[in-house]
N, C-alpha and C. Protein backbone atom coordinates (compact mmCIF):
# COMPACT_ATOMS: atom_id res chain seq x y z
N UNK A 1 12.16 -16.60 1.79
CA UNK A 1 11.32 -15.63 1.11
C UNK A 1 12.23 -14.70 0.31
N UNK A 2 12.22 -14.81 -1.13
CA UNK A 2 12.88 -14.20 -2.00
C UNK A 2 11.96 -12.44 -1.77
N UNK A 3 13.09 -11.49 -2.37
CA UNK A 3 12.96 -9.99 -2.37
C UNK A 3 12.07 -9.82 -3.24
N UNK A 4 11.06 -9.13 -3.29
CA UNK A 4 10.53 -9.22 -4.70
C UNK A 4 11.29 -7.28 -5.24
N UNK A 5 11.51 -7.38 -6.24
CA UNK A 5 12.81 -6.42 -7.10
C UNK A 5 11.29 -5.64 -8.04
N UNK A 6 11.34 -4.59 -7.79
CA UNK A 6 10.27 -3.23 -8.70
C UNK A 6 11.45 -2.35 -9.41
N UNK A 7 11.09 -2.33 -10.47
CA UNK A 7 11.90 -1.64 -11.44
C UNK A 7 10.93 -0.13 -11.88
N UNK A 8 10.95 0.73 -12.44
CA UNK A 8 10.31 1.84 -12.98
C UNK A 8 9.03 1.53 -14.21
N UNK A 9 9.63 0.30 -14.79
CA UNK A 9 8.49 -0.44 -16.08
C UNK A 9 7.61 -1.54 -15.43
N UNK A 10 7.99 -1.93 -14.49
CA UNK A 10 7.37 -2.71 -13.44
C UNK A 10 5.58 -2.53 -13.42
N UNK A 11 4.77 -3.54 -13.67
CA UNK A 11 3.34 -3.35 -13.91
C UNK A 11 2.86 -3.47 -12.65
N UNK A 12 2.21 -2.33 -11.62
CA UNK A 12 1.88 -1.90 -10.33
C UNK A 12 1.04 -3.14 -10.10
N UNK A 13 0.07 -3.67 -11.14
CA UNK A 13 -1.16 -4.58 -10.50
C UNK A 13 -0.16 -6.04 -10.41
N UNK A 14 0.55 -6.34 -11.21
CA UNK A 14 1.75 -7.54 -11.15
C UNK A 14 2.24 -7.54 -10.15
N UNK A 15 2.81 -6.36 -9.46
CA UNK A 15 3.77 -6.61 -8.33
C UNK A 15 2.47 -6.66 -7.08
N UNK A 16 1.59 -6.03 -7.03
CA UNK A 16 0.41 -6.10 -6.18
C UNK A 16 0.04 -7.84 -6.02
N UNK A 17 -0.15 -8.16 -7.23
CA UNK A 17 -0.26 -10.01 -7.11
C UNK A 17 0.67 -10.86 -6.64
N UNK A 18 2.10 -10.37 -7.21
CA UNK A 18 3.14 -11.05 -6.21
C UNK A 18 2.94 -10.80 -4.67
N UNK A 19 2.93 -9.33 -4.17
CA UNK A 19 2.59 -9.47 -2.92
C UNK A 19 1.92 -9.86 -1.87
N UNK A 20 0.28 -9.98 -2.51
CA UNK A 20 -0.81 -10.36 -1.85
C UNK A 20 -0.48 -11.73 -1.60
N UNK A 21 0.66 -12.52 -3.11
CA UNK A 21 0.78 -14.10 -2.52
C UNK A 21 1.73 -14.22 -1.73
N UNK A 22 2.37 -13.54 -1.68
CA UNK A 22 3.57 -13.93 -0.52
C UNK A 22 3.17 -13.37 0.68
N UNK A 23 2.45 -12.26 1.06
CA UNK A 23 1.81 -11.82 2.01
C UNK A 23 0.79 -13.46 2.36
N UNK A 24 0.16 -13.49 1.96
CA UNK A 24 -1.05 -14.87 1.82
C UNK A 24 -0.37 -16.03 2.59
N UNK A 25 1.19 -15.86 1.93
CA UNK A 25 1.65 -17.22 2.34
C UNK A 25 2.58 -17.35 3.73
N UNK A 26 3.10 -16.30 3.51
CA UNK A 26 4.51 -15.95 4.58
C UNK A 26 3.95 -14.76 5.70
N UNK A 27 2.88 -14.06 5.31
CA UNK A 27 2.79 -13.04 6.36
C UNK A 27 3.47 -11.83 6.20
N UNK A 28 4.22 -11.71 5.61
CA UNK A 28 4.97 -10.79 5.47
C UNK A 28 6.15 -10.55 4.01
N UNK A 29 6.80 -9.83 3.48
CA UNK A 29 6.94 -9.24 2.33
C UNK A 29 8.00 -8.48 2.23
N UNK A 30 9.12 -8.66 1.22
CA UNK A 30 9.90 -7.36 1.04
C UNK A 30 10.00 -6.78 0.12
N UNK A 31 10.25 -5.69 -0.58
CA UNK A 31 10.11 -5.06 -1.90
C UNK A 31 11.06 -3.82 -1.79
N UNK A 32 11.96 -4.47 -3.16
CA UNK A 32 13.18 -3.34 -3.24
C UNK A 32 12.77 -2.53 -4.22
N UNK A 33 13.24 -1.14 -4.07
CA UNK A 33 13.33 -0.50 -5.27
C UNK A 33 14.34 0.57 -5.67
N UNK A 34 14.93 0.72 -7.15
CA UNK A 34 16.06 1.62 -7.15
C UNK A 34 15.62 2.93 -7.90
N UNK A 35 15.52 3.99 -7.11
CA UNK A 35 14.98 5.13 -8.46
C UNK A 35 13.61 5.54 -7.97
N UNK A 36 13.44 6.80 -8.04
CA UNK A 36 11.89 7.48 -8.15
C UNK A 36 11.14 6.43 -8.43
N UNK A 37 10.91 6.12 -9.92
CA UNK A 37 9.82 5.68 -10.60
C UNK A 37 9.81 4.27 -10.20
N UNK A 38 10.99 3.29 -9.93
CA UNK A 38 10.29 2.15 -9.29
C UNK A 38 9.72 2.44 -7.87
N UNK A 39 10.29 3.32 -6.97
CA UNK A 39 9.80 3.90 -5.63
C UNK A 39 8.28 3.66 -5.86
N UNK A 40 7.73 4.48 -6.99
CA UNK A 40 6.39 5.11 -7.32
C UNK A 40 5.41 3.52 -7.71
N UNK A 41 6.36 2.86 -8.52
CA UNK A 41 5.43 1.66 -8.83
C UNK A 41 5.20 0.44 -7.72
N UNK A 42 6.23 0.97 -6.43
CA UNK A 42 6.05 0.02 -5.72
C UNK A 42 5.13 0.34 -4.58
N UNK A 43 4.63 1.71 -4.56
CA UNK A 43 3.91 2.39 -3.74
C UNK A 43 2.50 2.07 -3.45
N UNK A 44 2.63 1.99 -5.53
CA UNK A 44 1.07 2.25 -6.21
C UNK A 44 0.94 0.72 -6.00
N UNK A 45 1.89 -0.35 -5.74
CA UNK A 45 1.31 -2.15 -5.67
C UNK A 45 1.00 -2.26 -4.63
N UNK A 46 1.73 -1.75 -3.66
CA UNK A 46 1.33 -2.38 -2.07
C UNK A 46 -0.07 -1.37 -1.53
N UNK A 47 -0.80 -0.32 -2.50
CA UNK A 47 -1.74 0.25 -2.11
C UNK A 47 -2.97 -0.82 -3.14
N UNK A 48 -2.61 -1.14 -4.04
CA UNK A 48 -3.43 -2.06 -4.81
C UNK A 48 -3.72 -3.58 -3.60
N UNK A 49 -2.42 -3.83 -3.49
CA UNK A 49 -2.15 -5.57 -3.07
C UNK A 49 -3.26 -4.93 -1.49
N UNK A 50 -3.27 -4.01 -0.98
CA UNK A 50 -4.75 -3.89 0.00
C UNK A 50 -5.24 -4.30 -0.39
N UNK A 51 -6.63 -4.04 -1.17
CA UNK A 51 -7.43 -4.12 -1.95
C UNK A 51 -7.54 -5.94 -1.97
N UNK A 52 -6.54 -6.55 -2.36
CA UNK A 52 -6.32 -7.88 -3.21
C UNK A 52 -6.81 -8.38 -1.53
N UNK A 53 -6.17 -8.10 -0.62
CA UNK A 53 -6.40 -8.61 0.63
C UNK A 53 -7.53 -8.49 1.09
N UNK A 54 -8.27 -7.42 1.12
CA UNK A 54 -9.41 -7.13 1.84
C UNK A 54 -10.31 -8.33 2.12
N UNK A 55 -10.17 -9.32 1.18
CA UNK A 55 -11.47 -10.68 1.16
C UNK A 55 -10.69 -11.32 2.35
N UNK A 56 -9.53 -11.29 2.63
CA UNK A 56 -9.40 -12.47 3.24
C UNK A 56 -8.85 -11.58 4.78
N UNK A 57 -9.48 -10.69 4.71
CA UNK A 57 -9.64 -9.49 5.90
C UNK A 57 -7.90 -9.32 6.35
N UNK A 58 -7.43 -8.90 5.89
CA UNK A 58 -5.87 -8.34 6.25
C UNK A 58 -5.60 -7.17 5.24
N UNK A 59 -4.99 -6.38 6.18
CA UNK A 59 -4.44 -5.34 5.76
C UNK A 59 -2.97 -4.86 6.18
N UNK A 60 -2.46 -3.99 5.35
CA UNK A 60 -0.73 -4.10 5.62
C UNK A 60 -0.40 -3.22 6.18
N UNK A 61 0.80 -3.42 6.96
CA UNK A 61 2.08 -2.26 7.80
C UNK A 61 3.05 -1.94 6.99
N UNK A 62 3.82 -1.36 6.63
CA UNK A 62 4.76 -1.01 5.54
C UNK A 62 5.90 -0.20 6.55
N UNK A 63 7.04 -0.61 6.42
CA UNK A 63 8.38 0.04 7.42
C UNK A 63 9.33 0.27 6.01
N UNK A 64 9.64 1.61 6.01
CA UNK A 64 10.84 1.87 4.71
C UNK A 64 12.17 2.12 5.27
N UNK A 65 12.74 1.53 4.46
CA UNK A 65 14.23 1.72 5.24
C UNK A 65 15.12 1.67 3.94
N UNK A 66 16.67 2.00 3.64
CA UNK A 66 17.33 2.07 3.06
C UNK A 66 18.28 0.92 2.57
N UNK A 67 18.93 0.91 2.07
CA UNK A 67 19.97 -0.70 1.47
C UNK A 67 21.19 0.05 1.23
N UNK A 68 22.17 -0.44 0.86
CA UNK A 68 23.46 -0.40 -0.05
C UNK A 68 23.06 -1.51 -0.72
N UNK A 69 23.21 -1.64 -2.31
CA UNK A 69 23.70 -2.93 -3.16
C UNK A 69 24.13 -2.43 -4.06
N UNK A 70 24.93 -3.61 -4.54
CA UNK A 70 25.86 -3.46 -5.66
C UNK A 70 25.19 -3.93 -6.65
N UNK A 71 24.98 -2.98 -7.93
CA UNK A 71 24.59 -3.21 -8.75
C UNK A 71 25.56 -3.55 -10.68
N UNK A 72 26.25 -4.60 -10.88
CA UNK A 72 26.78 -4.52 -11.83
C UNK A 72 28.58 -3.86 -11.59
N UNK A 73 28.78 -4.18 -9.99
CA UNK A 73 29.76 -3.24 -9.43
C UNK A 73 29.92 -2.27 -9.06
N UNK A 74 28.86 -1.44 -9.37
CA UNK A 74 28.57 -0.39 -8.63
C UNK A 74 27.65 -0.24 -7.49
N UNK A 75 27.80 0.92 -6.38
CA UNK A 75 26.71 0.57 -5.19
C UNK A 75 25.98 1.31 -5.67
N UNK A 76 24.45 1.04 -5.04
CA UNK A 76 23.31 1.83 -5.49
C UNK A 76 22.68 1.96 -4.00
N UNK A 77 21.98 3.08 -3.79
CA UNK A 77 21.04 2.77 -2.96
C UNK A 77 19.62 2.66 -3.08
N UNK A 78 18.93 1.50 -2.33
CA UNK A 78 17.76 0.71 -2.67
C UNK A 78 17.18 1.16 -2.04
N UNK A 79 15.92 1.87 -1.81
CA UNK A 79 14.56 1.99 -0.83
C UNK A 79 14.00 0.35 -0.88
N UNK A 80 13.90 -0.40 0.94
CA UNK A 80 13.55 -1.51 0.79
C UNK A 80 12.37 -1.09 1.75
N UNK A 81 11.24 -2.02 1.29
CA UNK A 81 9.38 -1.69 2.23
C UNK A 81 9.73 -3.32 2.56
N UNK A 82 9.56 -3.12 3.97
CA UNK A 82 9.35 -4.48 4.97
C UNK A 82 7.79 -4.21 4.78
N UNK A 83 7.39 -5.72 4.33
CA UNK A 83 5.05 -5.79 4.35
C UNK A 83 5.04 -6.65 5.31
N UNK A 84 3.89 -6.38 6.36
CA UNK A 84 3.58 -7.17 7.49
C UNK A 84 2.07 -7.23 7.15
N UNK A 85 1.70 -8.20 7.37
CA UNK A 85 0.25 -8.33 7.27
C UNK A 85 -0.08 -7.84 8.57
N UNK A 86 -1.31 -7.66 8.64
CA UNK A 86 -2.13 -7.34 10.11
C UNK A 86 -3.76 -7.66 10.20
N UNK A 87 -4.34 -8.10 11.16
CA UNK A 87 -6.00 -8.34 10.99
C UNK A 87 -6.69 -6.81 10.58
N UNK A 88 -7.13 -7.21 9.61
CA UNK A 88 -8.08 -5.92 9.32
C UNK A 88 -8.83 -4.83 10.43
N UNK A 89 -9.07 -5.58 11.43
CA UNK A 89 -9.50 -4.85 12.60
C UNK A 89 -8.84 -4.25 13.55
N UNK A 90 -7.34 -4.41 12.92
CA UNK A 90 -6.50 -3.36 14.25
C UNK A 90 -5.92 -2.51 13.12
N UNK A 91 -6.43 -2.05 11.87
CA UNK A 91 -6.20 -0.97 11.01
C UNK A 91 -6.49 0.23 11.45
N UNK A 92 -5.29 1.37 11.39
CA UNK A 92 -6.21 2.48 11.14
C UNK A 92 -7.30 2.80 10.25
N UNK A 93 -8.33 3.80 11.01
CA UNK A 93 -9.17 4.09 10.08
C UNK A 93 -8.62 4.78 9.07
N UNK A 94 -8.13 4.26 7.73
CA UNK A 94 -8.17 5.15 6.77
C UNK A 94 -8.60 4.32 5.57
N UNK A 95 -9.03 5.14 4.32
CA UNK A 95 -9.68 4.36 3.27
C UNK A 95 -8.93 3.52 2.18
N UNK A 96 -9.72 2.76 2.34
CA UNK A 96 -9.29 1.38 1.52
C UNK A 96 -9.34 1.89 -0.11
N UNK A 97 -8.88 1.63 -0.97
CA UNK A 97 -8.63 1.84 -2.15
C UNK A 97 -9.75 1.09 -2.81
N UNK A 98 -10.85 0.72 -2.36
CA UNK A 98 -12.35 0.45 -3.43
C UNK A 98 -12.84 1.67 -3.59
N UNK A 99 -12.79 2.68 -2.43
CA UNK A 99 -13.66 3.71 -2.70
C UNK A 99 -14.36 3.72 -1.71
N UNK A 100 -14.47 3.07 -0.56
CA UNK A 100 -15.03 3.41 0.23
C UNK A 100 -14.28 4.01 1.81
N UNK A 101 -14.79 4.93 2.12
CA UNK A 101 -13.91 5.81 3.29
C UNK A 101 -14.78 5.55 4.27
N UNK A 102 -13.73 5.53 5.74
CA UNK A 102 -13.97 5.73 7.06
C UNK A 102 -13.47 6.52 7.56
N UNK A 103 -14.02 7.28 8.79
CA UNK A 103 -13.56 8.11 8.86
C UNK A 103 -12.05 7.83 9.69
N UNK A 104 -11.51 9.61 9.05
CA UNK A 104 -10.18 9.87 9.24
C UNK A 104 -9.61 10.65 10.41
N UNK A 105 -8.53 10.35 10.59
CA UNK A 105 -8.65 11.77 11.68
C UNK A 105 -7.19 13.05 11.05
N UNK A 106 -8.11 14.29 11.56
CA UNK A 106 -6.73 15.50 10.72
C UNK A 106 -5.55 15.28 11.09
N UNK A 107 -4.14 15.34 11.05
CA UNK A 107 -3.33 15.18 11.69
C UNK A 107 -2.86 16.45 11.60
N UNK A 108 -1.96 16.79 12.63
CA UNK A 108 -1.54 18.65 12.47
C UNK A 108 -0.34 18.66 12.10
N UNK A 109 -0.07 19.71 11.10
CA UNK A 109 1.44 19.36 10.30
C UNK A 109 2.33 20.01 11.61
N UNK A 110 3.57 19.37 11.20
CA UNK A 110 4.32 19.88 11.78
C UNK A 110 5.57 20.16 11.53
């Protein structure tokens, strides 16, 4: 299972389709990103690539963790999202990105 790589120009619903198929196929998913704005586009796919899932009742776990890579000889550091699929029914209640909400529960800052 190749990395799938989000850049900042990166089209959120594109990388959402890559995911949902490799999610679909493998169960699970990785997605690098270098920089705020790919951070942001890879945020906005794996909240889309829900959505893409919902028909086939799975919904995702997301674990963020950090990288070193060398980029061009230089190191960079990568924000990498491990995607786990999960049965839709051991989701938290929170709302799915059609628009429709269940309920939530407050959490207390801390």
């Amino acid at each position: 299972m190749d990395t799938i790589k989000v850049s900042a120009k990166s089209r959120s619903t594109a990388v959402a389709g890559a995911i949902a198929g490799v999610i679909r196929e493998y169960r699970q998913a990785q997605v690098q990103a270098i920089g705020a704005g790919a951070v942001n586009q890879a945020i906005k796919a794996i909240a889309i690539a829900r959505s893409y899932l919902q028909q086939d009742q799975l919904d995702l776990a997301v674990v963020p963790t950090f990288a070193e890579v060398d980029i061009n000889g230089e190191e960079r550091t990568a924000v990498r999202l491990y995607i786990e699929s999960r049965p839709s029914e051991e989701s938290p209640n929170v709302p799915h990105s059609n628009g429709h909400h269940v309920d939530t529960v407050a959490l207390e800052a801390v």
